[in-house]
N, C-alpha and C. Protein backbone atom coordinates (compact mmCIF):
# COMPACT_ATOMS: atom_id res chain seq x y z
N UNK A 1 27.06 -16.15 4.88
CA UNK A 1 27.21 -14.91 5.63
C UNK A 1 26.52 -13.76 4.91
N UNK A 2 26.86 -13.55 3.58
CA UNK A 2 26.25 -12.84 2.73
C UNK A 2 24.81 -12.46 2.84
N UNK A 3 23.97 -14.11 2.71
CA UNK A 3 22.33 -14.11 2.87
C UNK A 3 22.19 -13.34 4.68
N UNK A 4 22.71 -13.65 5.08
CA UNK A 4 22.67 -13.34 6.52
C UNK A 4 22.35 -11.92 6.59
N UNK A 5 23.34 -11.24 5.98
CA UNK A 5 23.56 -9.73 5.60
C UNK A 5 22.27 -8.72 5.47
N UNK A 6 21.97 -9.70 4.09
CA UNK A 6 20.90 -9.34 3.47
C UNK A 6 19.34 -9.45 4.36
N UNK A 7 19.61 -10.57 4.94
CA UNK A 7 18.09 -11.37 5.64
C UNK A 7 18.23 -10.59 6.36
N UNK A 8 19.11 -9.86 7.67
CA UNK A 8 19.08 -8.94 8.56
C UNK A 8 18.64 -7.83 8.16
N UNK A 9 19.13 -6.94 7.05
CA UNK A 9 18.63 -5.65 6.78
C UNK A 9 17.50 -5.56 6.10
N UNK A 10 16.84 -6.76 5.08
CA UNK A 10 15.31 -7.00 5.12
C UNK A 10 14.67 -6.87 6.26
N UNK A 11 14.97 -7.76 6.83
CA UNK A 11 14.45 -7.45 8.12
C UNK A 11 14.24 -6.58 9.08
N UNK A 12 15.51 -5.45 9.18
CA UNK A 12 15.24 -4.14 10.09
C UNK A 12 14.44 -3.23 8.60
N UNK A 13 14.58 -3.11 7.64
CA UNK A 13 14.05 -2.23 7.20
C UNK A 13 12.53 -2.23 6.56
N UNK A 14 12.20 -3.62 6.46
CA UNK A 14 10.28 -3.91 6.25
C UNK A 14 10.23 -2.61 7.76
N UNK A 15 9.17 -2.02 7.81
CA UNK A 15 8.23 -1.32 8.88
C UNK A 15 7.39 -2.66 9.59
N UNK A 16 7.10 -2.32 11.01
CA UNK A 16 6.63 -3.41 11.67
C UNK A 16 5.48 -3.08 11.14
N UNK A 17 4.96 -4.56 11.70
CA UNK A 17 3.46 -4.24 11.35
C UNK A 17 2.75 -5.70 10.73
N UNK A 18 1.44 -6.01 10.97
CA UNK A 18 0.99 -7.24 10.81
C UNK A 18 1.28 -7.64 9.28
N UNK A 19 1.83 -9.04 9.30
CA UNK A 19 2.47 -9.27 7.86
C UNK A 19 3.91 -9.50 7.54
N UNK A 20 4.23 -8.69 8.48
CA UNK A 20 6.09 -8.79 8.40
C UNK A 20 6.26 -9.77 7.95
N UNK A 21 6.22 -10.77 8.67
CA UNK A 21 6.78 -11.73 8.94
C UNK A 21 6.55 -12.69 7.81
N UNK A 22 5.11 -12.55 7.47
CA UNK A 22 4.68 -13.56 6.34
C UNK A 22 5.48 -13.21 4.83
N UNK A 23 5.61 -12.11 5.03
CA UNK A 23 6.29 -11.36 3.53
C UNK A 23 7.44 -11.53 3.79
N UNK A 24 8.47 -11.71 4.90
CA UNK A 24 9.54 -12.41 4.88
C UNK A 24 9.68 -13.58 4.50
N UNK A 25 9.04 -14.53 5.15
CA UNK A 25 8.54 -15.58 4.62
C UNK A 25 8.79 -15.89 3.27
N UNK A 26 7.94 -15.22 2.29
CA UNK A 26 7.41 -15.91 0.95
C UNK A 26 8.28 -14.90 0.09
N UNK A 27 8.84 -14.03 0.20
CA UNK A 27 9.27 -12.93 -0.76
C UNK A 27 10.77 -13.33 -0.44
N UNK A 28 11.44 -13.40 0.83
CA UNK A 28 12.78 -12.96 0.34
C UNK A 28 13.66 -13.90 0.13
N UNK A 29 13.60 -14.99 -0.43
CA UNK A 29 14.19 -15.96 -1.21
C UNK A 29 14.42 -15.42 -2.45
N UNK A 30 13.37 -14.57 -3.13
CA UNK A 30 13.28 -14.33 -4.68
C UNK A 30 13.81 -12.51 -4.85
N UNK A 31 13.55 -11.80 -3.49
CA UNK A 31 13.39 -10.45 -4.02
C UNK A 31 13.69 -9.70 -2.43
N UNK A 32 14.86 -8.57 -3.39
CA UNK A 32 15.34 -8.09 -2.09
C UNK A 32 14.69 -6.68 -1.40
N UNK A 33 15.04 -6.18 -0.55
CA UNK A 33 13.92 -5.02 -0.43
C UNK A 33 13.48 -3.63 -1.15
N UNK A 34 14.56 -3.35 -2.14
CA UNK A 34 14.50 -2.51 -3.53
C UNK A 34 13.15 -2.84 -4.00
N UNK A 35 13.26 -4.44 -3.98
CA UNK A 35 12.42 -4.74 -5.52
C UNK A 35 11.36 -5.18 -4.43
N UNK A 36 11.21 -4.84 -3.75
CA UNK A 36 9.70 -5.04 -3.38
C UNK A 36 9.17 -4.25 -3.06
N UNK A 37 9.68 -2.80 -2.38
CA UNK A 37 9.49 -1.78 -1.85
C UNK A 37 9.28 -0.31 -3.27
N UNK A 38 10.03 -0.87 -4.16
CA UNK A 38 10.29 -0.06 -5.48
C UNK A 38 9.04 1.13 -5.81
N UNK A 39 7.84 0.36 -6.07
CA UNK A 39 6.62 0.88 -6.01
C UNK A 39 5.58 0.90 -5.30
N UNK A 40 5.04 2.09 -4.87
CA UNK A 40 3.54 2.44 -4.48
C UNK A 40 2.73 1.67 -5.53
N UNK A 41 2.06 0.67 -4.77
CA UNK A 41 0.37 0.24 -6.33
C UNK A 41 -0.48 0.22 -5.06
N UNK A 42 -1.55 -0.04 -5.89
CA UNK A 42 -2.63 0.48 -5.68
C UNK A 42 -3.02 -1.32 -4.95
N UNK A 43 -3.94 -1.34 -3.79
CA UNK A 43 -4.30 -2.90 -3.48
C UNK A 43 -4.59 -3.57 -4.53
N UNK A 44 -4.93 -3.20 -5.71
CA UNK A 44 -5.64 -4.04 -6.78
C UNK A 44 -4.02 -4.42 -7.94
N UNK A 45 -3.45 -3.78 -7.58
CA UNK A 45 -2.03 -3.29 -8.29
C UNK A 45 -0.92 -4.54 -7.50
N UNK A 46 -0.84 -4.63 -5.91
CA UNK A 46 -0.42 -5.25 -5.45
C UNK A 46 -1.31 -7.12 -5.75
N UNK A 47 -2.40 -7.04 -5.28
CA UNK A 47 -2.67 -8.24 -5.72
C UNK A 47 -2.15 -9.08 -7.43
N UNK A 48 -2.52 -8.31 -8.08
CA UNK A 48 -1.79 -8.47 -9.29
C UNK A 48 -0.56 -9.47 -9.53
N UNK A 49 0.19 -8.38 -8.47
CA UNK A 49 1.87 -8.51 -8.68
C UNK A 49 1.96 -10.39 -7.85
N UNK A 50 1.42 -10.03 -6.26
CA UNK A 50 1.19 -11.34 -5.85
C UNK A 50 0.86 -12.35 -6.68
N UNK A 51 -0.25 -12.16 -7.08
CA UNK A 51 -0.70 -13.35 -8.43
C UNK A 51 0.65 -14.16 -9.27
N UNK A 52 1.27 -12.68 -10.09
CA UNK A 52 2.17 -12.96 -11.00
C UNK A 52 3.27 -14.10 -10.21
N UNK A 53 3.33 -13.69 -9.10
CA UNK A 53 4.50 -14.27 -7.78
C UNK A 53 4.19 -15.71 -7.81
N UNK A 54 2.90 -15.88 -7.54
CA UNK A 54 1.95 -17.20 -7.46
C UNK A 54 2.36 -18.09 -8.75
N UNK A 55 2.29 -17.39 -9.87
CA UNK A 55 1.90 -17.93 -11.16
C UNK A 55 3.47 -18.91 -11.17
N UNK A 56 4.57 -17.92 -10.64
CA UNK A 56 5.69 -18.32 -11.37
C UNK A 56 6.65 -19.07 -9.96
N UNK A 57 5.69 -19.93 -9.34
CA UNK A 57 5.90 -20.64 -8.39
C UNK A 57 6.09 -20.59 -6.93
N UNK A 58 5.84 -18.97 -6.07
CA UNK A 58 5.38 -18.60 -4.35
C UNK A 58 5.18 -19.42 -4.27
N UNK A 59 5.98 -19.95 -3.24
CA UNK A 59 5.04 -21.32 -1.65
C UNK A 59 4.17 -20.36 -1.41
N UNK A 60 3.11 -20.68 -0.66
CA UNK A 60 2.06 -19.98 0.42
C UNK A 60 0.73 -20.85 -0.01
N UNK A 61 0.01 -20.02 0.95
CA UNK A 61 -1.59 -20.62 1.02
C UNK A 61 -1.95 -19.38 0.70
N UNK A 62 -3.15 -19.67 0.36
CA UNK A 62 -4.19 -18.38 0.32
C UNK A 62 -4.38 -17.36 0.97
N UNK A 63 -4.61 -18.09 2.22
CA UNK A 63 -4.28 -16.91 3.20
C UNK A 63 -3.31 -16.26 3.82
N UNK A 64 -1.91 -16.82 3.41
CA UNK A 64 -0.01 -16.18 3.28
C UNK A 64 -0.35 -15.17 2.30
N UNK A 65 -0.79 -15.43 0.94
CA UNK A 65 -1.07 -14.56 0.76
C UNK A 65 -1.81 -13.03 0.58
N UNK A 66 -2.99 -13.45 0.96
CA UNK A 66 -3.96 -12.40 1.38
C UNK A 66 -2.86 -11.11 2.28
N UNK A 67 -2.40 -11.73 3.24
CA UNK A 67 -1.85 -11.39 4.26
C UNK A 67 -0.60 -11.03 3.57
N UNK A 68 -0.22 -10.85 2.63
CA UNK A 68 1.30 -10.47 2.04
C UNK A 68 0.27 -9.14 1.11
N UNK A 69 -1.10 -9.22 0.41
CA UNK A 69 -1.13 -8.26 -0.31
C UNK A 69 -1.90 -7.37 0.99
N UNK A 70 -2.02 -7.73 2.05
CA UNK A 70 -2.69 -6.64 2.82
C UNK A 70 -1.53 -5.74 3.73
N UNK A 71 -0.22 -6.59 3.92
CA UNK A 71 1.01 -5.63 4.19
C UNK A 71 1.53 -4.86 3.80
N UNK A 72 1.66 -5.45 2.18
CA UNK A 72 2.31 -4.46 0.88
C UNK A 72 1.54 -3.21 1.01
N UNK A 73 0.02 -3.37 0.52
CA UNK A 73 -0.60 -2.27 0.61
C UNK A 73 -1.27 -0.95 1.78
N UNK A 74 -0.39 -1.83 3.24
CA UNK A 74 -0.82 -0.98 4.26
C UNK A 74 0.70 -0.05 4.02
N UNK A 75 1.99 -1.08 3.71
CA UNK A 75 3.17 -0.42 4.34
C UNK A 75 3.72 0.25 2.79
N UNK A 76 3.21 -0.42 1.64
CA UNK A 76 3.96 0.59 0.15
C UNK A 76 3.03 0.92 -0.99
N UNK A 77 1.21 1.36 -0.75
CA UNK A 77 0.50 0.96 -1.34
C UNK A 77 0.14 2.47 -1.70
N UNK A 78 -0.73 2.47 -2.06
CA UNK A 78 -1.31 3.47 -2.73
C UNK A 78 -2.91 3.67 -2.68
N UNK A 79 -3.69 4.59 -2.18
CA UNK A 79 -5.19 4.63 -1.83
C UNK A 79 -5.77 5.17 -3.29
N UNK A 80 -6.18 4.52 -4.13
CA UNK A 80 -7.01 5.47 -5.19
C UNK A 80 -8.15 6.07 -4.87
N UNK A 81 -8.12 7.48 -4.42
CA UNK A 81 -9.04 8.29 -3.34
C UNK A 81 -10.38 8.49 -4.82
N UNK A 82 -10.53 8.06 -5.52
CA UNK A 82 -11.48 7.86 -6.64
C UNK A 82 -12.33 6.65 -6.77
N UNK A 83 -11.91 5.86 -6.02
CA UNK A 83 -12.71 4.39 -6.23
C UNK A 83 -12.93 3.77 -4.51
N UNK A 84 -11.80 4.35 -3.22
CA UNK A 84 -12.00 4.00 -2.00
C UNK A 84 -13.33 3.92 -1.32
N UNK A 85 -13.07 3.45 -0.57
CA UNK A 85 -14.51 4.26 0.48
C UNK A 85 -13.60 5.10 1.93
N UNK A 86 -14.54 5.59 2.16
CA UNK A 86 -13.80 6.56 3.80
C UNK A 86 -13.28 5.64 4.65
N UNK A 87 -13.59 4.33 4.59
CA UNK A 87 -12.97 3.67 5.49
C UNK A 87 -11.65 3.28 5.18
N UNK A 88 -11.35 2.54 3.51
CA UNK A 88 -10.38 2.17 3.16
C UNK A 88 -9.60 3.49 3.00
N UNK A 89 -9.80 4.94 2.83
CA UNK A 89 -8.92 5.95 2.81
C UNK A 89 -8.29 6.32 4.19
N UNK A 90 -9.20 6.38 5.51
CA UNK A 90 -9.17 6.19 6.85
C UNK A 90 -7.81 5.53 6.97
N UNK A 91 -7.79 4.44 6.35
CA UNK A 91 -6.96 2.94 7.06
C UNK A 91 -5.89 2.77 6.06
N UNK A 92 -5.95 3.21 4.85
CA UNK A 92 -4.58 3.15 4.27
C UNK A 92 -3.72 4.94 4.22
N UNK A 93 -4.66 5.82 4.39
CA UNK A 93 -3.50 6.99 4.21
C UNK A 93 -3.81 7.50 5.66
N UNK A 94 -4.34 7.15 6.94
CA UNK A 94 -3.93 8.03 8.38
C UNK A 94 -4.97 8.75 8.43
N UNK A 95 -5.60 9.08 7.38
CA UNK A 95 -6.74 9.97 7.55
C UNK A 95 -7.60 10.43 9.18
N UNK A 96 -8.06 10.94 9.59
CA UNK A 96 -9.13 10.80 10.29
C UNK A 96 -10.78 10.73 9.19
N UNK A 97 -11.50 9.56 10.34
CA UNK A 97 -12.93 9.25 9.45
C UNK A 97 -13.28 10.61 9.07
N UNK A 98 -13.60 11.54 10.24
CA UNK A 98 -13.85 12.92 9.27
C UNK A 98 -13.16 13.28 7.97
N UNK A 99 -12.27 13.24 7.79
CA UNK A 99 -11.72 14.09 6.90
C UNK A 99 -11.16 12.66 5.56
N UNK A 100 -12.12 11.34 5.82
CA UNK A 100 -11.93 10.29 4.82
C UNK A 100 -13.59 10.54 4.02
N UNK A 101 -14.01 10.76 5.08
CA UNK A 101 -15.65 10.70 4.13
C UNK A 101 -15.92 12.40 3.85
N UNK A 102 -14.80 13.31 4.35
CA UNK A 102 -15.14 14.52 3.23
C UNK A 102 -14.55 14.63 1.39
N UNK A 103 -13.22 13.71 1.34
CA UNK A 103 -12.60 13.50 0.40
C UNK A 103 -14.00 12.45 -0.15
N UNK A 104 -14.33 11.62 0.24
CA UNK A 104 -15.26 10.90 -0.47
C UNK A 104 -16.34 12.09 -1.14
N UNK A 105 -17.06 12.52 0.21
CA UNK A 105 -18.30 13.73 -0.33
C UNK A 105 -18.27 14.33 -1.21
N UNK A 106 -16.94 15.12 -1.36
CA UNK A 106 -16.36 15.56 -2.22
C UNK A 106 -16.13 15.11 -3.45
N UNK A 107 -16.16 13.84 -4.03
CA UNK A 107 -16.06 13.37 -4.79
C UNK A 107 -16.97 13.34 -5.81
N UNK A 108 -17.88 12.93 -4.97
CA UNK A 108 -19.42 11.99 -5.08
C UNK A 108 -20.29 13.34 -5.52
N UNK A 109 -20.18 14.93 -5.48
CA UNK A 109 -20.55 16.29 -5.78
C UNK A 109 -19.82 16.52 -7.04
N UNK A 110 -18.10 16.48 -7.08
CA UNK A 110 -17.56 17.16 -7.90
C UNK A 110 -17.06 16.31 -9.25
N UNK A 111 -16.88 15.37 -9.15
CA UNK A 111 -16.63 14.13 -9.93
C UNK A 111 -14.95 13.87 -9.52
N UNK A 112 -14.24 13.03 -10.34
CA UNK A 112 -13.22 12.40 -9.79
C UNK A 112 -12.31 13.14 -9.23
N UNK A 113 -11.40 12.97 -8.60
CA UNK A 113 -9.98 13.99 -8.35
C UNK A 113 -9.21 13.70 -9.44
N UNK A 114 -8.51 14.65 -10.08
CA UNK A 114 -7.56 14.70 -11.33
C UNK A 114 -5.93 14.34 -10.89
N UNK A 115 -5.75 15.37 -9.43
CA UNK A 115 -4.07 15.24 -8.91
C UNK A 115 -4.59 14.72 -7.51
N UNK A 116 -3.42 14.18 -7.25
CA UNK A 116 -3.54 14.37 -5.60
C UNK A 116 -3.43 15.53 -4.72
N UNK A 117 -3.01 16.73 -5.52
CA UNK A 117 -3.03 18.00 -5.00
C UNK A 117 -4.67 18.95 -4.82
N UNK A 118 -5.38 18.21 -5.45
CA UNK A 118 -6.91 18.44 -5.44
C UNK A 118 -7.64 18.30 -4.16
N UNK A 119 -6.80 17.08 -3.68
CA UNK A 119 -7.18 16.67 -2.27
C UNK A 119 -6.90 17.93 -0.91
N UNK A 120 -6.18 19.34 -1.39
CA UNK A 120 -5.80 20.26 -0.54
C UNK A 120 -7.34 21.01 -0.77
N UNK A 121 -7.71 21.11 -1.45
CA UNK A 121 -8.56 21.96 -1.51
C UNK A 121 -10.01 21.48 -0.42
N UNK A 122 -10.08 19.82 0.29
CA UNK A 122 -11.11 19.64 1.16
C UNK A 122 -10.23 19.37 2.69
N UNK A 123 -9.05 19.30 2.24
CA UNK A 123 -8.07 18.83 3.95
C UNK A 123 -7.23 19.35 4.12
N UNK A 124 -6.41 19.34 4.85
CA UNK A 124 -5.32 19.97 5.23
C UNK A 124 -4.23 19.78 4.34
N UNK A 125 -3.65 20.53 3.67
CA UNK A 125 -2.12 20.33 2.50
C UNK A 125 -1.58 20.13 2.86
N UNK A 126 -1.00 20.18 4.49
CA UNK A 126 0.52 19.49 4.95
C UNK A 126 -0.07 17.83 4.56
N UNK A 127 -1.11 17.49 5.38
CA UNK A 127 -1.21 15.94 5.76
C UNK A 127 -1.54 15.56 3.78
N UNK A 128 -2.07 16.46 3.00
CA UNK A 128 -1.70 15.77 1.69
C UNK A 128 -1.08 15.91 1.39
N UNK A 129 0.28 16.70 1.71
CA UNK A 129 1.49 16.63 1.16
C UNK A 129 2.59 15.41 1.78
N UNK A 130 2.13 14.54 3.02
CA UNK A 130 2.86 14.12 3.22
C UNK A 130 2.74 12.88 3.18
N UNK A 131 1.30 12.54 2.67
CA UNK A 131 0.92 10.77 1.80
C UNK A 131 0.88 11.25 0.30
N UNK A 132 1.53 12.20 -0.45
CA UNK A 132 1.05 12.05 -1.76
C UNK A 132 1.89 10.88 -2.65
N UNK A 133 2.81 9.85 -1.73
CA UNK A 133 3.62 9.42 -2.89
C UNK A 133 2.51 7.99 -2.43
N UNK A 134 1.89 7.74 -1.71
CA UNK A 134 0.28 6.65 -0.80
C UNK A 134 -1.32 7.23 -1.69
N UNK A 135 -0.74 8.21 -2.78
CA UNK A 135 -2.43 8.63 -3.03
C UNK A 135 -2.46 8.51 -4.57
N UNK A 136 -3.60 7.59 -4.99
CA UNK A 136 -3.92 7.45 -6.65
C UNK A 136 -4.73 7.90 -7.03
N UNK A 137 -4.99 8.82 -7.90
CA UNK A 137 -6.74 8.65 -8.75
C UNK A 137 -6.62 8.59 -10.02
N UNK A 138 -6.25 7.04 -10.50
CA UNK A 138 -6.73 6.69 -11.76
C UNK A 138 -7.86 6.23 -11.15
């Protein structure tokens, strides 16, 4: 009854979205939604973690997983607006393309972004204030 508990409110509380299901799948045998949800990383940050998952015995295929690090990082990830391109900033923080390839332009003139608050100075500060816990620039 307990697992039941648990498997249900994993379940309402993942965000829909392509992947759900697979990350139900392979994750919640081992890890409840705290510990998966815990941190924003970065796609390269999430693959990682997958790996480590892999190493220390995940069922899945290759492509379960692909599809587990492309959920993590749509639904708890983090865009490093320093290394993206406009598309991947577009598609992981809401952006519009305009205003993904001015943060790029911007870049590519001024050199890296230091805060994510840097990012107010080419877009709008509400909409960076309201992905800054989705925005990296190491």
């Amino acid at each position: 009854m307990l697992f039941l508990l648990l498997f249900t409110s994993l379940t309402q509380d993942l965000p829909a979205g392509p992947g759900k299901e697979t990350v139900l799948k392979i994750c919640r045998d081992c890890h409840d939604l705290d510990t998966i949800t815990a941190e924003n990383r970065t796609r390269e940050n999430w693959k990682k973690t997958v790996d480590k998952m892999i190493d220390r015995g995940a069922d899945g295929t290759n492509e379960e997983f692909e599809i587990v690090v492309n959920y993590l990082t749509k639904s708890f990830g983090k865009i490093n607006v320093n290394k993206a391109s406009a598309e991947e900033i577009a598609s992981g923080l809401d952006f519009s393309a305009k205003e993904s390839a001015t943060i790029v332009e911007y870049r590519e003139k001024n050199g890296p972004y230091k805060s994510w608050k840097d990012l107010t100075t080419v877009i709008d500060p509400a909409k960076v204030e309201a992905k800054k816990d989705h925005i990296a620039v190491q």
